[in-house]
Structure formats: structure tokens, C-alpha cells
Protein backbone atom coordinates (compact mmCIF):
# COMPACT_ATOMS: atom_id res chain seq x y z
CA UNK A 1 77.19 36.25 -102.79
CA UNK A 2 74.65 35.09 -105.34
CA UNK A 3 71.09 35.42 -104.43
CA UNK A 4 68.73 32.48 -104.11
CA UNK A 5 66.26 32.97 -107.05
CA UNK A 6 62.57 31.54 -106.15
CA UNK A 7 61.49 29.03 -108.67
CA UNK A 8 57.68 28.36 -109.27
CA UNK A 9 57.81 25.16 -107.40
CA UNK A 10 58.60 26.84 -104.31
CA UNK A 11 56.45 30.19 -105.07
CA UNK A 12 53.77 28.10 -105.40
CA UNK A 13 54.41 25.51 -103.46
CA UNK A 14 51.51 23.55 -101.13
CA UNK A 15 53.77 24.22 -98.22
CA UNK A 16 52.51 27.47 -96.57
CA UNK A 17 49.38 25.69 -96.64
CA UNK A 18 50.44 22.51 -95.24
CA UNK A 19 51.77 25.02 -92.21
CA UNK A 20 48.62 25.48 -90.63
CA UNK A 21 47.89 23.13 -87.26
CA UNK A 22 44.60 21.91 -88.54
CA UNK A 23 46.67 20.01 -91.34
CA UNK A 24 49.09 18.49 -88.65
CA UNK A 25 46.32 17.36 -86.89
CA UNK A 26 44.45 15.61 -89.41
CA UNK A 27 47.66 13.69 -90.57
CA UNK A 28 48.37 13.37 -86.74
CA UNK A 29 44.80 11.92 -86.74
CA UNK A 30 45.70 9.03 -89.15
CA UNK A 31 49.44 8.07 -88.02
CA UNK A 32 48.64 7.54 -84.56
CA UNK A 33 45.65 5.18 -86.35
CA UNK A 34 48.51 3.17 -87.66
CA UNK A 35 50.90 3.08 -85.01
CA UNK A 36 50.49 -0.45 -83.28
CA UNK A 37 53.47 -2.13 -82.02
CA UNK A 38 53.93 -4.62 -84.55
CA UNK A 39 54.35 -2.13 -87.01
CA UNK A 40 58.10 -1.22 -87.85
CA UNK A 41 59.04 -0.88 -91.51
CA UNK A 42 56.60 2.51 -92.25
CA UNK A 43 56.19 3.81 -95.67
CA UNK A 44 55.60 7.56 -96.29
CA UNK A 45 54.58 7.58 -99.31
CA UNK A 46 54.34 11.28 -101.37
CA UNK A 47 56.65 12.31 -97.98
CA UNK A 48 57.60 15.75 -99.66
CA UNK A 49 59.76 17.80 -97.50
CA UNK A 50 58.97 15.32 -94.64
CA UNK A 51 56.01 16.94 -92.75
CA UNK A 52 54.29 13.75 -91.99
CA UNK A 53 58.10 11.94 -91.98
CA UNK A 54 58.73 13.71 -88.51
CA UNK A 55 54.67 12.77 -87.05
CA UNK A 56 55.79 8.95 -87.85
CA UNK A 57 59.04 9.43 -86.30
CA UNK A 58 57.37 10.72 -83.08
CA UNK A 59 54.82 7.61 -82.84
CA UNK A 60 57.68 5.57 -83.43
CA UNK A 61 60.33 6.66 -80.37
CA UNK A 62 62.25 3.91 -78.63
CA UNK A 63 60.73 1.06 -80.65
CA UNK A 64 63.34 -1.29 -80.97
CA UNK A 65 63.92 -1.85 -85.03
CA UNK A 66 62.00 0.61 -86.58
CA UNK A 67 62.76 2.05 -90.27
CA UNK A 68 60.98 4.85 -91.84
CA UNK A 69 61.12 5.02 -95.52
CA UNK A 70 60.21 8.27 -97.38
CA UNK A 71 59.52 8.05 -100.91
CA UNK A 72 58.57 11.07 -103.71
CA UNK A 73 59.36 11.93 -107.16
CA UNK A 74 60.47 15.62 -106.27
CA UNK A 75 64.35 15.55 -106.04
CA UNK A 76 64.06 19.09 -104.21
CA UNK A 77 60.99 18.05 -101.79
CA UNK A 78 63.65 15.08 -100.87
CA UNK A 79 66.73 17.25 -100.54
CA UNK A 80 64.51 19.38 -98.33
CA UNK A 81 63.51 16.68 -95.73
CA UNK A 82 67.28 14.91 -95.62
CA UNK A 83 67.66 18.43 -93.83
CA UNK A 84 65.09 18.76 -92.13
CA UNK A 85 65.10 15.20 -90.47
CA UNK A 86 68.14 13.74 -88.82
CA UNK A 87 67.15 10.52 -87.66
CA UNK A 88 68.97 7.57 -87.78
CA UNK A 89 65.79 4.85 -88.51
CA UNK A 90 65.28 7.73 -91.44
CA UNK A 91 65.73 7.17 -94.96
CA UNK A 92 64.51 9.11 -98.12
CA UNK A 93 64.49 7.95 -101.84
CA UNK A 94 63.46 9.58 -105.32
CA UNK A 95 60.52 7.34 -106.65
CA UNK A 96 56.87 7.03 -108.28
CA UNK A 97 53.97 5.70 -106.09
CA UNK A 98 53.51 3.71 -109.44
CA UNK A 99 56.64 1.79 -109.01
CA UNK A 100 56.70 1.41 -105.58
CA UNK A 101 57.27 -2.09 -105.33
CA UNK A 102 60.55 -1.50 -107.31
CA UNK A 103 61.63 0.89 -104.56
CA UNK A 104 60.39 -0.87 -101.21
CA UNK A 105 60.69 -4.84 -101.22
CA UNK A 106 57.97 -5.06 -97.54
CA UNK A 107 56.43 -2.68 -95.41
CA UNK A 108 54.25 -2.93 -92.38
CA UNK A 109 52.50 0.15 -93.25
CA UNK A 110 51.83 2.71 -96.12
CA UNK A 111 50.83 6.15 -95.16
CA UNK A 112 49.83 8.06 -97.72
CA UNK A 113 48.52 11.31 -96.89
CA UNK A 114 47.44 14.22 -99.43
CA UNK A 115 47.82 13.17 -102.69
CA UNK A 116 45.65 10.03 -103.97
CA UNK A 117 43.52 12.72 -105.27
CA UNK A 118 46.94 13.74 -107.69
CA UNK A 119 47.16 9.56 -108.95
CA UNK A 120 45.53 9.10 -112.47
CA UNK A 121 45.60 5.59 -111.73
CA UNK A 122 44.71 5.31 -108.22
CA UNK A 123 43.86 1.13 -108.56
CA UNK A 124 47.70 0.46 -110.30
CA UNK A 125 49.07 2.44 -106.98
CA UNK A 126 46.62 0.83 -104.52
CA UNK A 127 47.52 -2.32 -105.95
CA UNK A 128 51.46 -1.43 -105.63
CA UNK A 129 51.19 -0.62 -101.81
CA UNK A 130 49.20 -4.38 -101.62
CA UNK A 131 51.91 -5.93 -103.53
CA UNK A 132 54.40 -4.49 -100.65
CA UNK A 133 52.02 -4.86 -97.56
CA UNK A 134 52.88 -8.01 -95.11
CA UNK A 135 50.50 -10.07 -93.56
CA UNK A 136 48.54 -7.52 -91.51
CA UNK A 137 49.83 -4.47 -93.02
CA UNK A 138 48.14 -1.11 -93.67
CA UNK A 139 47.34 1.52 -96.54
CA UNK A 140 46.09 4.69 -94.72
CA UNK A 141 45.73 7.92 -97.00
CA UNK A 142 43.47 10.70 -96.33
CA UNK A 143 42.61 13.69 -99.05
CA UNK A 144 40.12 17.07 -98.92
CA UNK A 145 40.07 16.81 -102.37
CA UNK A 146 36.85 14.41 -102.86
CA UNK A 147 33.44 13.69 -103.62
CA UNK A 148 31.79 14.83 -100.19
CA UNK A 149 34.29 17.32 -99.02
CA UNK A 150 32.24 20.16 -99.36
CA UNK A 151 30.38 20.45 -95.66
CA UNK A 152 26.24 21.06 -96.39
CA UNK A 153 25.57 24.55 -96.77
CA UNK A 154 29.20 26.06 -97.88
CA UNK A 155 29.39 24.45 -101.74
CA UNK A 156 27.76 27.87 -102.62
CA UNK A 157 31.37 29.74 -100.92
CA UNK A 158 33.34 27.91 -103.18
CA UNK A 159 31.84 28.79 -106.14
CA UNK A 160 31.29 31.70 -105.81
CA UNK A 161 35.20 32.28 -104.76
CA UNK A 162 36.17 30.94 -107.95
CA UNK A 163 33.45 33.21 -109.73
CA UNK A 164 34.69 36.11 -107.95
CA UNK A 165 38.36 35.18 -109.27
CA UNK A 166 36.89 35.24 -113.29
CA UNK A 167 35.43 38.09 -112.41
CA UNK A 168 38.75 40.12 -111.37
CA UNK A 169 40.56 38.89 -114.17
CA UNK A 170 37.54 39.56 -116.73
CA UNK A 171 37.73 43.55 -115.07
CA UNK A 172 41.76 43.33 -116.04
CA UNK A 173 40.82 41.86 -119.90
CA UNK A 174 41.51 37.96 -119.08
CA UNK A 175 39.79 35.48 -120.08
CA UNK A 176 39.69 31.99 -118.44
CA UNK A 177 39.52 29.18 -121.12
CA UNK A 178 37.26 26.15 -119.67
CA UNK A 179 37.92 23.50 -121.73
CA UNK A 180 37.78 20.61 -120.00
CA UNK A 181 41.07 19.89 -118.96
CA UNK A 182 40.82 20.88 -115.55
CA UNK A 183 38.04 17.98 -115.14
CA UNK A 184 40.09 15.18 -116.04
CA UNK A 185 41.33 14.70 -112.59
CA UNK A 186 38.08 13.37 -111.33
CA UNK A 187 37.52 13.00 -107.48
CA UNK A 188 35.76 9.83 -105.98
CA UNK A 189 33.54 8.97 -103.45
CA UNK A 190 34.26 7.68 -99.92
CA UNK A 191 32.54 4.16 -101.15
CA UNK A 192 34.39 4.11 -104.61
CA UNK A 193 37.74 4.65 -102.80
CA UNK A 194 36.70 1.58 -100.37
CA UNK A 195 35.60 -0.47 -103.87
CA UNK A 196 39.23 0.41 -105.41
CA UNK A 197 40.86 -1.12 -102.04
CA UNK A 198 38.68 -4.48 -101.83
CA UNK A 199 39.29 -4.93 -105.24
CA UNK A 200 43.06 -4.71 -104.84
CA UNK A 201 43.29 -7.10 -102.13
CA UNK A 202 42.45 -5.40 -98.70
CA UNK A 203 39.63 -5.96 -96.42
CA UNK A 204 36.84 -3.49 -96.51
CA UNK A 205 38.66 -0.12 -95.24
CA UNK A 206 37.38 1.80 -92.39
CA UNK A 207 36.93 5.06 -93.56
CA UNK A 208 35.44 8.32 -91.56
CA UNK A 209 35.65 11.91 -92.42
CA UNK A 210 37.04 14.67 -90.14
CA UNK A 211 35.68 18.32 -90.13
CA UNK A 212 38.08 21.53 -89.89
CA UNK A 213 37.45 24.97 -89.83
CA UNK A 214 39.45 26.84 -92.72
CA UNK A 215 40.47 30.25 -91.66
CA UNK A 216 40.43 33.14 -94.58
CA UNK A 217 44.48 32.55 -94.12
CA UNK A 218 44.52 28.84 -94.73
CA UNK A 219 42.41 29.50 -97.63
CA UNK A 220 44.59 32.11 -99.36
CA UNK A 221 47.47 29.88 -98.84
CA UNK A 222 45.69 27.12 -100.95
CA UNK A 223 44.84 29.80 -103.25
CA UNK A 224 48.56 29.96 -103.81
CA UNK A 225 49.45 26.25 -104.45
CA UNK A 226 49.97 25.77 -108.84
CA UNK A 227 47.49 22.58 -108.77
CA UNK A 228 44.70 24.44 -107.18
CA UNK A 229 45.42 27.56 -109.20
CA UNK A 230 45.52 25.22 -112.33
CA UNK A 231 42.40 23.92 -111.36
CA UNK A 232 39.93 26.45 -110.50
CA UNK A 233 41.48 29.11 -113.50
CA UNK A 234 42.88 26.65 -116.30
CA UNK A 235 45.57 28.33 -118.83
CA UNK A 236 45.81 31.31 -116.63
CA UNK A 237 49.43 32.30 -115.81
CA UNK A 238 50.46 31.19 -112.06
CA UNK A 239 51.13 34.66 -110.40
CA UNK A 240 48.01 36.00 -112.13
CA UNK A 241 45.84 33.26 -110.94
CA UNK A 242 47.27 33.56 -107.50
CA UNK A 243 46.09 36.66 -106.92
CA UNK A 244 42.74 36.41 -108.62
CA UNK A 245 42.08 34.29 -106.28
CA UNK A 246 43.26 36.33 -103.39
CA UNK A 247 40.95 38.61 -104.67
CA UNK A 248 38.16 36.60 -105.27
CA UNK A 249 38.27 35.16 -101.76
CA UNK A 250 38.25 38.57 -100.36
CA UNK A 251 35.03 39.37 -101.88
CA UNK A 252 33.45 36.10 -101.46
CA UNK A 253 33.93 36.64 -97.93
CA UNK A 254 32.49 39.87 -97.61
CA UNK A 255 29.73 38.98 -99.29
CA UNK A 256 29.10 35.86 -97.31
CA UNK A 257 30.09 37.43 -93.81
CA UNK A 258 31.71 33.73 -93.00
CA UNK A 259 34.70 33.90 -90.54
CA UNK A 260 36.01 30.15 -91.31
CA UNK A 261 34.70 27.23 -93.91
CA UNK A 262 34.04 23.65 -92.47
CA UNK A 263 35.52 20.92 -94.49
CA UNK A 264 36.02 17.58 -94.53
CA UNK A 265 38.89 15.90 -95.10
CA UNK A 266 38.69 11.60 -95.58
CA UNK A 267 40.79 9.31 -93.66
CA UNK A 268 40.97 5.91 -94.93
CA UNK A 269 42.48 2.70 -93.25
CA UNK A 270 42.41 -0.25 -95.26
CA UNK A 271 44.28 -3.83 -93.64
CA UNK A 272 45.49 -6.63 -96.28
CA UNK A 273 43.82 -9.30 -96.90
């Protein structure tokens, strides 16, 4: 029998990460935020492998007519969650949050959680879920990757992790090239995401910010995932990167004698106008 060879995707894959119960809980956090009985046709939108599919489908038990639509341009993320989820009000479909109004004709609620940070054109997408939305519907999305994630007192850890990681590939000859591409994915504020939703036709959102604690396992598992790896050590090969950074959280660690890292993670809910 031929064996199963890992590709990168799954190697370094956001899943291990997205494992962890603080994660469930702050998607559990905004679903059951959205969850009001007139609410049937639900969007996940970005489902991947159908994490936050299967918290929707929980909310939603016994209510008569309800249709859960998972949408995300990763034909193995998809193939993934048809297995995972067998659920009759369930469907899944291959698509761009760009398009979406191609995909999905009306919804009574877009969830979108983890990945508005990823969307170079986060007003076009905003504007897609509006275009969707019926009267009274909802975008929520939440994201840890923003301006104001970093808890007072701890932006000093995470530089210095990434530091650390330079440093143990500078002792094995590797240089990290800087040059500028890793900042072109710029993260916003709380208030310019609420500008970007008034502006594309919701009311002003309610947003808040929840606080976890990051164990040193959580963090090496996000250590793992090819965006963040792209990110903190641009042009450096994936495997390498991954365990720089393994290493440079170990000694950032030490050094700072911290057992877990606060951070916050934004939860947006934003009603059409």
C-alpha cells in the first residue's frame, strides 16, 4: 500500500494550532453572538476543514429550516470537512470571499472567523457579504492578527522571539532578507475595521476584544503555520523557519521566565443597514 506523503499545506498547516480550546472558545464566543432565532441561512465563510462549521451546527439544533453554507478556496480544506461533518442542513462549496455573492444568492448571517487579516481587499469582501446580507443580517469576524493585539507589557516577548529566531539561523550561516514584503499585509485598527463596515453599508459594528492566555504549546504550533513563518522570517525555507522559531521561542522564554502570553483576539459584529 502506498504511503500518504505530507505536503507543505498540511505540514504547515494552521490546524494544530486551531486545536487548542482557547481557539474554540473564542469562535464559540462569536457564533453564539449570532445565533438568534430568526437567523437560518448561515454563512461560514473561510470554513476550512469545518472547525467553526460544526460550532454553527451546534447553535443551530432542531431549528426548523436551517442551512449552513461553508465556503473556501482550498479544495483539500473542503474535502476535509465533507468528512468531517455529516449533517444534512450542511453544505460546502469551493469559492473566493471576493466573489461571494456569485456563490451565495442571501444569507442571514456571515461568520467569518480568522482570516480578514489574510484579505488584501478587506472593503471589496465586506462589501460582498453586504451585498448578500438580508434585512437584519450579520457580518461577525474576529482575528488576533491586528493593530492592538499585543496585551500592554508582552510586545517586548514577541520581538524578541522573532530576534531569537534570526539569531539561530545567523549561528547556522542564514541570513533573513527583510525587504519589505512581509509588510504589505498591513493590520488595522479596531476603529478602521468599524470605518470599513459603515462605509459598506452596516450600522456601526459592536466590536470588543477578548483576552487568552497562550501556552508555550499554542505558541510553537503557530510557529509552525507557513503564513506566520513567512511573516516573521521572509525568504527563509518553511522547515528551516519552523524550527528557528521553535528555537527562538525556547529562549525567549527562558529569558523572560513567562509561563503563558495574554492576547487579544477582536470580535466584531456588524448588522446591515
Amino acid at each position: 500500500m502506498a504511503c500518504h506523503a505530507e505536503t507543505d499545506e498540511e505540514r504547515f498547516s494552521f490546524a494544530p494550532f486551531s486545536r487548542h480550546p482557547f481557539f474554540t472558545e473564542v469562535n464559540r464566543w462569536i457564533v453564539e453572538r449570532v445565533m438568534c432565532t430568526s437567523r437560518r441561512t448561515i454563512v461560514d465563510l473561510g470554513c476550512g476543514p469545518g472547525a467553526v462549521t460544526q460550532l454553527i451546527l451546534d447553535q443551530l439544533r432542531h431549528r426548523q429550516g436551517a442551512r449552513v453554507i461553508g465556503v473556501d478556496p482550498s479544495p483539500s480544506a473542503l474535502e476535509k470537512a465533507r468528512h468531517a461533518i455529516r449533517s444534512r442542513v450542511a453544505e460546502f462549496m469551493e469559492g473566493s470571499a471576493e466573489w461571494l455573492s456569485r456563490l451565495v444568492p442571501s444569507a442571514d448571517a456571515v461568520i467569518f472567523c480568522n482570516a480578514i487579516h489574510l484579505v488584501p481587499d478587506k472593503a471589496r469582501v465586506i462589501g460582498e457579504i453586504r451585498k448578500i446580507l438580508n434585512s437584519g443580517g450579520v457580518l461577525a469576524f474576529n482575528t488576533t492578527f491586528f493593530n492592538g493585539a499585543y496585551v500592554e507589557g508582552t510586545t517586548g516577548f514577541w520581538r524578541r522571539w522573532v530576534v531569537r529566531a534570526v539569531q539561530a539561523l545567523r549561528e547556522h550561516g542564514i541570513e533573513v532578507q527583510h525587504d519589505g514584503k512581509a509588510t504589505a499585509r498591513a493590520f488595522l485598527t479596531p476603529e478602521e475595521y468599524a470605518a470599513l463596515c459603515v462605509q459598506e453599508g452596516f450600522q456601526r459594528p459592536t466590536v470588543e476584544l477578548v483576552r487568552v492566555e497562550m501556552t508555550p504549546e499554542s505558541l510553537e504550533d503557530i510557529g509552525r503555520f507557513s503564513l506566520f513563518i513567512e511573516g516573521a522570517l521572509p525568504g527563509v525555507p518553511l522547515a528551516i523557519g519552523a524550527e528557528a522559531l521553535r528555537e527562538g521561542l525556547r529562549r525567549a522564554l527562558a529569558e523572560t521566565g513567562l509561563a503563558t502570553i495574554p492576547r487579544n483576539w477582536l470580535e466584531c459584529l456588524a448588522v446591515a443597514a
